[in-house]
Protein backbone atom coordinates (compact mmCIF):
# COMPACT_ATOMS: atom_id res chain seq x y z
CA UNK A 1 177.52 -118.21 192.17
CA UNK A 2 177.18 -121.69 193.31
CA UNK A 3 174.59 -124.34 191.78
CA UNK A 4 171.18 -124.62 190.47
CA UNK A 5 169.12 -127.98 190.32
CA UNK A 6 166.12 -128.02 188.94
CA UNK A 7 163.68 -130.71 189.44
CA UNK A 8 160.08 -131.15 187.42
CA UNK A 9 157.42 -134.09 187.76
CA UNK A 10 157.22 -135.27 191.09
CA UNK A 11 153.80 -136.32 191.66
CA UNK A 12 153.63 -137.28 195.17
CA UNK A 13 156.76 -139.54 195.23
CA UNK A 14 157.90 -137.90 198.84
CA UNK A 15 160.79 -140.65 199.00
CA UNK A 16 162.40 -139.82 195.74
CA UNK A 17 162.36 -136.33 196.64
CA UNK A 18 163.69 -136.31 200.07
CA UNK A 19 166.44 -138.66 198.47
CA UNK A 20 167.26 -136.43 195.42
CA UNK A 21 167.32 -132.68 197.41
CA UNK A 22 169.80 -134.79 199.72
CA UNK A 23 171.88 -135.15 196.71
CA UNK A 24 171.74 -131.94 195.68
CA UNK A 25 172.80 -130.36 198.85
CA UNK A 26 175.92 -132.98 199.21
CA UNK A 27 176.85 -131.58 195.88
CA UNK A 28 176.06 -128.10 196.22
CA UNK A 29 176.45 -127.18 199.89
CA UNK A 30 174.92 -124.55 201.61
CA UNK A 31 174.45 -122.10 198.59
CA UNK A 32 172.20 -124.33 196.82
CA UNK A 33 169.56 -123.30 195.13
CA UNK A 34 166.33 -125.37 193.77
CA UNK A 35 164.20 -124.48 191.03
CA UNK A 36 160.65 -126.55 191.36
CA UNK A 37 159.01 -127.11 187.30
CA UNK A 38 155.47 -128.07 189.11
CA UNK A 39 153.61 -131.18 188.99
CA UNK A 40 153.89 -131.89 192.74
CA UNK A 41 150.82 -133.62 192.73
CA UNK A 42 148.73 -136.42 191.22
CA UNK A 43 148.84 -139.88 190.67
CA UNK A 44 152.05 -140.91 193.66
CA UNK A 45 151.44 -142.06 196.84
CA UNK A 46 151.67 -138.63 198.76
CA UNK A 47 150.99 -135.03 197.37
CA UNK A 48 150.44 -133.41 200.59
CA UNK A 49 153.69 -134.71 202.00
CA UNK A 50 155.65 -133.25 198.65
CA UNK A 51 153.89 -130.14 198.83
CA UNK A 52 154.65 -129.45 203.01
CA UNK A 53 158.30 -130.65 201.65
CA UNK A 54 158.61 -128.15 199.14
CA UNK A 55 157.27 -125.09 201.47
CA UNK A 56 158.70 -126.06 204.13
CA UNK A 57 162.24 -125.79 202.04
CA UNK A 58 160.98 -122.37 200.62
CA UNK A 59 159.73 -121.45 204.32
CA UNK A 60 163.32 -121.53 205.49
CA UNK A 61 165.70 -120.31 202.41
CA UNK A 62 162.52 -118.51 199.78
CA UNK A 63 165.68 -116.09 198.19
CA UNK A 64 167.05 -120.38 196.64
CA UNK A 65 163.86 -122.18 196.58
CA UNK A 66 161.81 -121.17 193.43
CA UNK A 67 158.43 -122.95 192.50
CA UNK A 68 156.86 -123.16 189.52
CA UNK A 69 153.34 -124.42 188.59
CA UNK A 70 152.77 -127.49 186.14
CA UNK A 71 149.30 -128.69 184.94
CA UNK A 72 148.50 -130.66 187.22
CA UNK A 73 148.54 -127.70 190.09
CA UNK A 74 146.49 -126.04 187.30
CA UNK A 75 143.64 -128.77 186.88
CA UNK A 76 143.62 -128.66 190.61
CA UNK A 77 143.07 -125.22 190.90
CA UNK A 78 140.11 -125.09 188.28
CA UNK A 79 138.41 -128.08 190.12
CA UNK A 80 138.52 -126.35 193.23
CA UNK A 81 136.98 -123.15 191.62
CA UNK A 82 134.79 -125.08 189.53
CA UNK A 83 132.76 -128.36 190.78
CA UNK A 84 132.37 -129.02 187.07
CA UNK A 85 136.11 -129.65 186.49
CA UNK A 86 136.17 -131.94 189.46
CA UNK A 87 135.92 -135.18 187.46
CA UNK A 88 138.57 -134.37 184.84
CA UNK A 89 140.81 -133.83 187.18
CA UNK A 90 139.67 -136.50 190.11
CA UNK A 91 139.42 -139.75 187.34
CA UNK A 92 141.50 -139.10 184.36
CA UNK A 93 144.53 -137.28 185.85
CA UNK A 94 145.31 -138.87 189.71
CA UNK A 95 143.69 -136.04 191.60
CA UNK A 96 142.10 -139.16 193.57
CA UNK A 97 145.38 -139.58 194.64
CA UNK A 98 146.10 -135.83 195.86
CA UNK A 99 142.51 -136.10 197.80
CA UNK A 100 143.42 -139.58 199.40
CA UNK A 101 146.87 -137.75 200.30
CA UNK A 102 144.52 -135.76 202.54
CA UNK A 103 141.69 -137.59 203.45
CA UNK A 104 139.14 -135.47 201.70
CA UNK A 105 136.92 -136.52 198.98
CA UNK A 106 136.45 -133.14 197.76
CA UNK A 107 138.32 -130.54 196.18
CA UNK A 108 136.77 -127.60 198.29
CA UNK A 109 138.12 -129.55 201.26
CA UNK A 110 141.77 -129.21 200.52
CA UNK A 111 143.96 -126.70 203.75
CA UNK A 112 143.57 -122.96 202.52
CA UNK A 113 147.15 -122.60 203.13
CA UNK A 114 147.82 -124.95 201.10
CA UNK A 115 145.66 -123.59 198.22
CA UNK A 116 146.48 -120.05 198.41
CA UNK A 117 150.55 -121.57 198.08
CA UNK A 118 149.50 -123.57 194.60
CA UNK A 119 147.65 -120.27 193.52
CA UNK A 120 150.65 -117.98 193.72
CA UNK A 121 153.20 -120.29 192.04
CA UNK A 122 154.85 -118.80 189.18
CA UNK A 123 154.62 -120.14 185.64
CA UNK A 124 158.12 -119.53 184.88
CA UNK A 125 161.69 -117.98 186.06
CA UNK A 126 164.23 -116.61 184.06
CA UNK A 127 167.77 -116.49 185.18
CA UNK A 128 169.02 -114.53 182.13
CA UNK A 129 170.74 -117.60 180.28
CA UNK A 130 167.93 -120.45 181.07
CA UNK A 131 163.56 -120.14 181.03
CA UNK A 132 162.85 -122.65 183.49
CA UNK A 133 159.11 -122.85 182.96
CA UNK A 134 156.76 -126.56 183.49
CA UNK A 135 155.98 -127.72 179.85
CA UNK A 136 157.79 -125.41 177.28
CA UNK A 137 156.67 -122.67 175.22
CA UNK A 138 155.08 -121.44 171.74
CA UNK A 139 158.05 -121.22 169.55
CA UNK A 140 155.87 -118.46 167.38
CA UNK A 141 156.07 -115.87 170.13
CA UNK A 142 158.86 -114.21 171.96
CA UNK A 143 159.50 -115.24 175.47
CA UNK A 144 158.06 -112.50 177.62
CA UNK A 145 154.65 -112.99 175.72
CA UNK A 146 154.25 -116.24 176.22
CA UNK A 147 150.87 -117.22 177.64
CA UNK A 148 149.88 -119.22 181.01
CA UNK A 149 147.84 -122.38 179.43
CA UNK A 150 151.37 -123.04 177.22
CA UNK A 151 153.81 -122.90 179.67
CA UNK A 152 152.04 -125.51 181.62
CA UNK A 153 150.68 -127.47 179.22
CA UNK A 154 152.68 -127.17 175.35
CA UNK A 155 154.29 -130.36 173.86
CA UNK A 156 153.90 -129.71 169.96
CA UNK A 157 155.59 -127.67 168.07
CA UNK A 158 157.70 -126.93 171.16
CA UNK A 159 159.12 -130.41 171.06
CA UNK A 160 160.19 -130.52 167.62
CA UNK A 161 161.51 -126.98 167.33
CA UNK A 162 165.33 -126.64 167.43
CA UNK A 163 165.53 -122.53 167.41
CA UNK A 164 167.72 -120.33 169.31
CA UNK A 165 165.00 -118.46 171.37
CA UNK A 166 168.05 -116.14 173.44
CA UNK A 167 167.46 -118.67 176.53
CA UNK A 168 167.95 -122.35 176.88
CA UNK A 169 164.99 -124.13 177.97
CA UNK A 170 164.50 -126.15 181.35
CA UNK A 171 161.01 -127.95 181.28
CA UNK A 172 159.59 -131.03 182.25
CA UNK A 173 155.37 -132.56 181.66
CA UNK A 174 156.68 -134.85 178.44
CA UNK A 175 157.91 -138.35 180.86
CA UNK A 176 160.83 -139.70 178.92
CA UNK A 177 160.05 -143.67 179.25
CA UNK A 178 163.75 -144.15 179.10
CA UNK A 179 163.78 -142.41 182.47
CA UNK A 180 166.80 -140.32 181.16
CA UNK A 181 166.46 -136.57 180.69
CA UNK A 182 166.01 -135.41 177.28
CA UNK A 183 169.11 -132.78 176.13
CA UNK A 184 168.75 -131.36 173.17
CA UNK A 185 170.43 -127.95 171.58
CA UNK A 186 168.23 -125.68 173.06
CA UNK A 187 166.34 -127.35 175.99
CA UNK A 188 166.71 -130.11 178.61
CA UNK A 189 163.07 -131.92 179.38
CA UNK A 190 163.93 -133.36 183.25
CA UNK A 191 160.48 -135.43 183.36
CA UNK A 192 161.99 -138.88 183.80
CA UNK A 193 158.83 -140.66 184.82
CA UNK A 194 159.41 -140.72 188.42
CA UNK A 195 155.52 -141.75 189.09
CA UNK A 196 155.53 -144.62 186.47
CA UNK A 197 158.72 -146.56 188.01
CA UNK A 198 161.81 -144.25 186.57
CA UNK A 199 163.94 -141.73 188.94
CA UNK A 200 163.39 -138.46 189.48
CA UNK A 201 166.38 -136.60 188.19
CA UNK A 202 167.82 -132.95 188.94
CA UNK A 203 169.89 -131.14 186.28
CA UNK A 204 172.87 -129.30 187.34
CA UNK A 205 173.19 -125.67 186.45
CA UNK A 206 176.01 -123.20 187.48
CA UNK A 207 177.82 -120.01 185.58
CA UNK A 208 179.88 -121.94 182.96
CA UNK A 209 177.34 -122.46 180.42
CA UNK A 210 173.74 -122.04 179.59
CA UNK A 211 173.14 -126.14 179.84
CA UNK A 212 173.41 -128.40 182.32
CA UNK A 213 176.78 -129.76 183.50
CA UNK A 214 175.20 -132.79 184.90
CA UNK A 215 172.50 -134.85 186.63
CA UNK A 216 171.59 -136.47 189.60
CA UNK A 217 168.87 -139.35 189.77
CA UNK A 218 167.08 -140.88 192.63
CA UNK A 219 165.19 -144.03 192.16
């Protein structure tokens, strides 16, 4: 099997991107395969050129490019179904940002292609040794019962919790200001503040081990 990368947090930040998948496929060749945490969107400079980025890549190879949904795809999602949830997402969280990426001013303006894509990402992927999954999970319950609004959204207890729960953990949503990832026993947390001035990192993943046997960072 050849190599993984899995990249979280990218909020718009099209440059980073385009830089880091260029690293990955100088490392990994041909057989690479990408594993999206969510967070596309929000707060960067370009969410709608990340997003035709990241389908165009699953367009042309969808058996080694898997995406995920974070929160922020999530608050999207319930502020185009719901007016009401427009402002939550539009001032507090950089959904101004996504709509400017547009040029909208509404949710219910946003491409239908592009909406029906964000509502049939997956909340998580397991590839029998790692969960790759946006925020983490509930520690208290076993992996398959895990429940949509944690997977995107859980930082405590998940954070704190050093058990063996049968997979390693790949997650992002917590930014490490020290823009370096955050390895721990039993989970890696990629979310190296890309939007806020850090790189956007990758972690390397092939058959040797459960962890990652490296990093790449663009910045």
């Amino acid at each position: 099997m050849g190599r993984t990368y899995a990249l979280s947090d990218i909020h718009g930040c099209l440059s980073k991107l385009e830089g880091l998948t260029a690293q990955c496929r100088a490392d990994g060749g041909d057989t690479a395969k990408f594993i999206f945490l969510g967070d596309y969107i929000d707060r960067g400079p370009d969410s709608r050129g990340v997003l035709e980025f990241v389908m165009e890549m699953q367009r042309h190879a969808p058996d080694r490019v898997i995406c995920l949904a974070g929160n922020h795809e999530d608050m999207a999602l319930s502020a185009i179904a719901d007016p009401g949830e427009a402002d939550h997402w539009i001032a507090r969280n950089g959904g101004d940002k996504m709509l400017h990426s547009y040029g909208v001013t509404e949710p219910s303006e946003l491409p239908g292609d592009h909406v029906a894509w964000l509502r049939a990402l997956d909340t998580h992927h397991d590839d029998g040794r790692r969960f790759f999954v946006h925020a983490g999970i509930d520690p208290s319950r076993p992996l398959d019962r895990q429940i949509r609004r944690d997977m995107l959204w859980m930082r405590e207890p998940f954070l704190s919790d050093t058990r063996d729960y049968g997979r390693f953990i790949v997650h992002g949503h917590t930014p490490q200001k020290s823009g370096q990832p955050d390895l721990r026993v039993n989970r890696v947390n990629i979310d190296t503040a890309a939007v806020l001035g850090g790189p956007l990192t990758a972690a390397i993943f092939d058959d040797s081990k459960a962890e990652p046997i490296g990093f790449l960072m663009e910045t």
